[in-house]
Protein backbone atom coordinates (compact mmCIF):
# COMPACT_ATOMS: atom_id res chain seq x y z
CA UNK A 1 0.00 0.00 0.00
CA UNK A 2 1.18 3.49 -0.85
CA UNK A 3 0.27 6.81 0.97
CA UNK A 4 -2.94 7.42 2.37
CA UNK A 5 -3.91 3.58 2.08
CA UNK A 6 -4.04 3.65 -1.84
CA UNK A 7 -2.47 0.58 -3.58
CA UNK A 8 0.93 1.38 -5.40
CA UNK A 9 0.61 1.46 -9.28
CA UNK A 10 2.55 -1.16 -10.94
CA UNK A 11 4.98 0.11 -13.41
CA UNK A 12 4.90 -2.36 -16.59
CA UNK A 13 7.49 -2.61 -18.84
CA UNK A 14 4.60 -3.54 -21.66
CA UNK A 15 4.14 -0.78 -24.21
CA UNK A 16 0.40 -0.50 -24.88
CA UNK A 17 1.15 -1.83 -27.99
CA UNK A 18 2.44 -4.62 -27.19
CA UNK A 19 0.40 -5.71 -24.01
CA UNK A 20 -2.31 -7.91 -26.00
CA UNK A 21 -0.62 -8.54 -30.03
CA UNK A 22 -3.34 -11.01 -32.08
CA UNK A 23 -1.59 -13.56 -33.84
CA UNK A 24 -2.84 -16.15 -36.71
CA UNK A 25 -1.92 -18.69 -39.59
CA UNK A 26 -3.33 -16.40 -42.06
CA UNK A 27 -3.47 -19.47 -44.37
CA UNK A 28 -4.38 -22.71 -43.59
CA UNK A 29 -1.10 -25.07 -42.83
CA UNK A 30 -0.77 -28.64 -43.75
CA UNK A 31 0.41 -30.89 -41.11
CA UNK A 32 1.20 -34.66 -41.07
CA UNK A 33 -0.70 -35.95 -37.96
CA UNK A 34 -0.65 -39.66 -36.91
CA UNK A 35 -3.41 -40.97 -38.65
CA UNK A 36 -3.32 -38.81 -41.81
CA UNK A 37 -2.44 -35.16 -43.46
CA UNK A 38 -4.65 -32.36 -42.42
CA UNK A 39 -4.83 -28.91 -42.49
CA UNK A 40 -4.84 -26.30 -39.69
CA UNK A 41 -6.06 -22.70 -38.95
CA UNK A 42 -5.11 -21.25 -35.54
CA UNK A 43 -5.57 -17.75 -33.99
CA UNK A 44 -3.98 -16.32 -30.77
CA UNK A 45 -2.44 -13.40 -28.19
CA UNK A 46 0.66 -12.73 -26.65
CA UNK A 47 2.00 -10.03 -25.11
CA UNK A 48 5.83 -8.96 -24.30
CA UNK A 49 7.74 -6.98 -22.14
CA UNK A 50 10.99 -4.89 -22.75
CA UNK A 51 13.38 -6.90 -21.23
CA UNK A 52 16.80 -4.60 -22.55
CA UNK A 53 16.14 -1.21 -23.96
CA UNK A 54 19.19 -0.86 -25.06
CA UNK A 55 19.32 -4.69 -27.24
CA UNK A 56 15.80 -3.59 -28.73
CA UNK A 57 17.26 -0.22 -29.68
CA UNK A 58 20.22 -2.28 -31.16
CA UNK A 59 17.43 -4.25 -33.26
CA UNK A 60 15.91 -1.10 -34.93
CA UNK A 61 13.25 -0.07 -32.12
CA UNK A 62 12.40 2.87 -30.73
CA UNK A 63 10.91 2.35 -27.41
CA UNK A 64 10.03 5.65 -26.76
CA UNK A 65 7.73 6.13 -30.33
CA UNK A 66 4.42 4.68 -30.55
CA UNK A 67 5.20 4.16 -33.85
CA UNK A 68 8.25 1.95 -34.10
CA UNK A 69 6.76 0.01 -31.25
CA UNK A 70 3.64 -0.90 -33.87
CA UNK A 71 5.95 -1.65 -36.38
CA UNK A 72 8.16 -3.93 -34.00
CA UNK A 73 4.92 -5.52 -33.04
CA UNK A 74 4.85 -6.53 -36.69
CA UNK A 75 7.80 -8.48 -36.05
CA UNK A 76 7.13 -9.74 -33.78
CA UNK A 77 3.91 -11.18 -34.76
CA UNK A 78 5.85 -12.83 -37.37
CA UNK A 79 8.61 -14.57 -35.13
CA UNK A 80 5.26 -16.06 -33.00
CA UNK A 81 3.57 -17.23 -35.75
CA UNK A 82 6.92 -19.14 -37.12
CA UNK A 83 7.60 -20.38 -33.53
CA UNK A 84 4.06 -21.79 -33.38
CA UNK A 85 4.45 -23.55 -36.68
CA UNK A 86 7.45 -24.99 -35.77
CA UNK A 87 6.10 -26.56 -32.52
CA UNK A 88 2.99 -27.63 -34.28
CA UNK A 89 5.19 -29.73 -36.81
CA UNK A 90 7.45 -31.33 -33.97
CA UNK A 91 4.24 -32.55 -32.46
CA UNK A 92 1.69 -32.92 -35.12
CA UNK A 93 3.51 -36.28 -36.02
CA UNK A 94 3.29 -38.01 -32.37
CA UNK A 95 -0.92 -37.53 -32.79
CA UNK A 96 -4.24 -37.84 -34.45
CA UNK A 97 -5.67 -34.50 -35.47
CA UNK A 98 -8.55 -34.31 -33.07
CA UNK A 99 -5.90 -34.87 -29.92
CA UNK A 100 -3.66 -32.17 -31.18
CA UNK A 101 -7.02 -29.90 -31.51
CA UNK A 102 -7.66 -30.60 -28.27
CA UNK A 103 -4.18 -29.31 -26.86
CA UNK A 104 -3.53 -25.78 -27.19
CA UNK A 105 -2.55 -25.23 -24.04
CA UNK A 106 0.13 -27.68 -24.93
CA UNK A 107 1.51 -25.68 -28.33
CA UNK A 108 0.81 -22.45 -26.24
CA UNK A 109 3.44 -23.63 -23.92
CA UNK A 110 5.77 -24.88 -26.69
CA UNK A 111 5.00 -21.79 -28.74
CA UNK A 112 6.05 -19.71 -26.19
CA UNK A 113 9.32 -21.89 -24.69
CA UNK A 114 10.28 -21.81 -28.46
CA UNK A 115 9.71 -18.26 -29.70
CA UNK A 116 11.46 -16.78 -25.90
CA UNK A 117 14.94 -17.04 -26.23
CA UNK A 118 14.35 -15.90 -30.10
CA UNK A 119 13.23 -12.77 -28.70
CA UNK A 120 15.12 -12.16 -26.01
CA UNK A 121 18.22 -11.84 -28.76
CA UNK A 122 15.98 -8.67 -29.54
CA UNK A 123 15.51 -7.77 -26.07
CA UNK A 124 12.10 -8.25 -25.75
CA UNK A 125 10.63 -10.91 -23.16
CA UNK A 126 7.18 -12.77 -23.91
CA UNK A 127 4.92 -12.34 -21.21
CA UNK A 128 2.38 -14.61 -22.48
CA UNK A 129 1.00 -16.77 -25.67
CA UNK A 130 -2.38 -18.06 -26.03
CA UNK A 131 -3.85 -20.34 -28.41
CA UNK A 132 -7.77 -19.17 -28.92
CA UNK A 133 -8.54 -20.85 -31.37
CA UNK A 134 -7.13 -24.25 -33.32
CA UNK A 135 -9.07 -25.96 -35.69
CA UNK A 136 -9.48 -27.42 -38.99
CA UNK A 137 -9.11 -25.75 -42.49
């Protein structure tokens, strides 16, 4: 508690920006599963965090303009959405299609141990990765 009994206001390191960033496989993705090929849409969130101003400055970023922080976000997006797809292949093979639709909590977690050390060579640290929706094409 702060002064006067108010609560203390959290600093975040989260630019608005990037506090809630929608992801998606913008076209559907073919994927091997155990018991056949298939194809797969899937939509998400994640947020990140400036972890190292001065790396993410390094990497083309201004963290003080709303602007560059949009078109980071961008970027970002894009390293996500090729983590994702890379989990979703390692573990597409090792099950039918309707158990790997019914585990994205699963390639959340993989998504997000993947695409983390990937972005923290920019400087940025991912706060959190949802799957919302997988399903499919």
């Amino acid at each position: 508690m702060g002064l006067f009994g108010r609560r203390k206001k959290t600093v975040s390191t989260a630019p608005e920006e990037w506090r809630e960033i929608r992801w998606e496989i913008s076209s559907p993705l073919m994927v091997q599963f155990s018991d056949g090929i298939g194809s797969i849409r899937a939509f998400g969130r994640f947020s990140c965090e400036i972890a190292d101003a001065a790396l993410l400055a390094e990497n083309g970023c201004d963290a003080h303009s709303s602007d560059s922080l949009k078109q980071f976000s961008n970027y970002l997006r894009d390293l996500v959405v090729r983590s994702f797809k890379n989990e979703l292949g390692a573990v597409s093979g090792s099950m039918t299609g309707n158990t790997l639709l019914g585990n994205s909590e699963l390639l959340s977690r993989a998504a997000m141990d993947g695409a983390s050390p990937v972005l923290a060579q920019k400087g940025v640290s991912l706060a959190g990765l949802t799957v919302d929706e997988l399903l499919k094409a």
